[in-house]
Protein backbone atom coordinates (compact mmCIF):
# COMPACT_ATOMS: atom_id res chain seq x y z
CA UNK A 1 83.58 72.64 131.42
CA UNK A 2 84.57 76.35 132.80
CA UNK A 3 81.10 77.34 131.86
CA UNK A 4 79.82 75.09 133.70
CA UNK A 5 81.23 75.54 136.25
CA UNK A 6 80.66 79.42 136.31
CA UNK A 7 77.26 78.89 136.19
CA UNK A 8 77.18 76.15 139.39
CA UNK A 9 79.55 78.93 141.10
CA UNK A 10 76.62 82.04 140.48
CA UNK A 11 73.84 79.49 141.15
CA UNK A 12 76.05 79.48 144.43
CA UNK A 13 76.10 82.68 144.66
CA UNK A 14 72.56 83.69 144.14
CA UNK A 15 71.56 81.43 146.85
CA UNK A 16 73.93 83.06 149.60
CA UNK A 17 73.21 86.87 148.41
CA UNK A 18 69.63 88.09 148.71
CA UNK A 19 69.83 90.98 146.71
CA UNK A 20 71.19 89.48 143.72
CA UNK A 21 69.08 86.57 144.34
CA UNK A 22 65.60 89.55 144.34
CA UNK A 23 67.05 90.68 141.31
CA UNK A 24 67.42 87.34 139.40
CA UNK A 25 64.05 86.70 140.26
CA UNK A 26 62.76 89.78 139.12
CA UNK A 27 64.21 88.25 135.56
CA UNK A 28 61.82 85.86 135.70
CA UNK A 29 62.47 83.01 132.74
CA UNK A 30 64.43 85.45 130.61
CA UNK A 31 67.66 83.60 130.94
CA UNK A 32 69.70 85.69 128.05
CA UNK A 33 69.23 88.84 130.69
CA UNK A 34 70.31 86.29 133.47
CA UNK A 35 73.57 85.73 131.79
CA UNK A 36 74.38 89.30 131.26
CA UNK A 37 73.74 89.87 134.94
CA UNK A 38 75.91 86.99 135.57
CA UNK A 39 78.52 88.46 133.24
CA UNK A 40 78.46 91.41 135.50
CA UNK A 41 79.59 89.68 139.03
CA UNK A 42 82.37 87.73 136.57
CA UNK A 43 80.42 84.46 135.36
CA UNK A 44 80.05 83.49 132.38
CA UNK A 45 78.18 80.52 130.62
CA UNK A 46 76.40 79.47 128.02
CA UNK A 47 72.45 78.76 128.27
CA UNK A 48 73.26 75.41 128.03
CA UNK A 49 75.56 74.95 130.49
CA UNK A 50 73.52 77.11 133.28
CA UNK A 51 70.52 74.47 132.61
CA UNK A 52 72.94 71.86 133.10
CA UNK A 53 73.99 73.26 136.08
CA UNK A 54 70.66 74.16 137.35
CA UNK A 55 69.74 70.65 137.12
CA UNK A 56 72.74 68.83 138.85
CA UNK A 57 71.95 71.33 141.35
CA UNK A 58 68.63 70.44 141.63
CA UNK A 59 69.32 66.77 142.07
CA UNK A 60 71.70 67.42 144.66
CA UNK A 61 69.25 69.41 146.81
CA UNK A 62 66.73 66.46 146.36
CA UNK A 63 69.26 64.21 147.23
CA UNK A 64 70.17 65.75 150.69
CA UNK A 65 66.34 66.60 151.41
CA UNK A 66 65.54 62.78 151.12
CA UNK A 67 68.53 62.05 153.13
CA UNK A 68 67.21 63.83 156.24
């Protein structure tokens, strides 16, 4: 569950810091290099919990765009 929660928390965090968010893009879909970057700033996750976490994330934006 702390994984998971690591990853929501950098997901966070890449949102609200554009150049961390520039250089996860420049990762593209290479998501072992994403979690070493992660590692870096202090998160760490597994692959499986990040797509989790990605995807409850996901919903929830979804969520509050339909709510508008």
């Amino acid at each position: 569950m702390m994984s998971q929660e690591n990853a929501t928390k950098f997901i966070i965090k890449v949102q609200t810091d554009e150049s961390l968010r520039l250089r996860v893009s420049a990762l593209g879909q290479d998501l072992e290099s994403l979690r070493k970057l992660a590692a870096r700033y202090g998160f760490e996750f597994s692959a499986q919990d990040f797509q989790t976490s990605i995807k409850q994330h996901y919903q929830l934006l979804i969520r509050s765009a339909s709510a508008t």
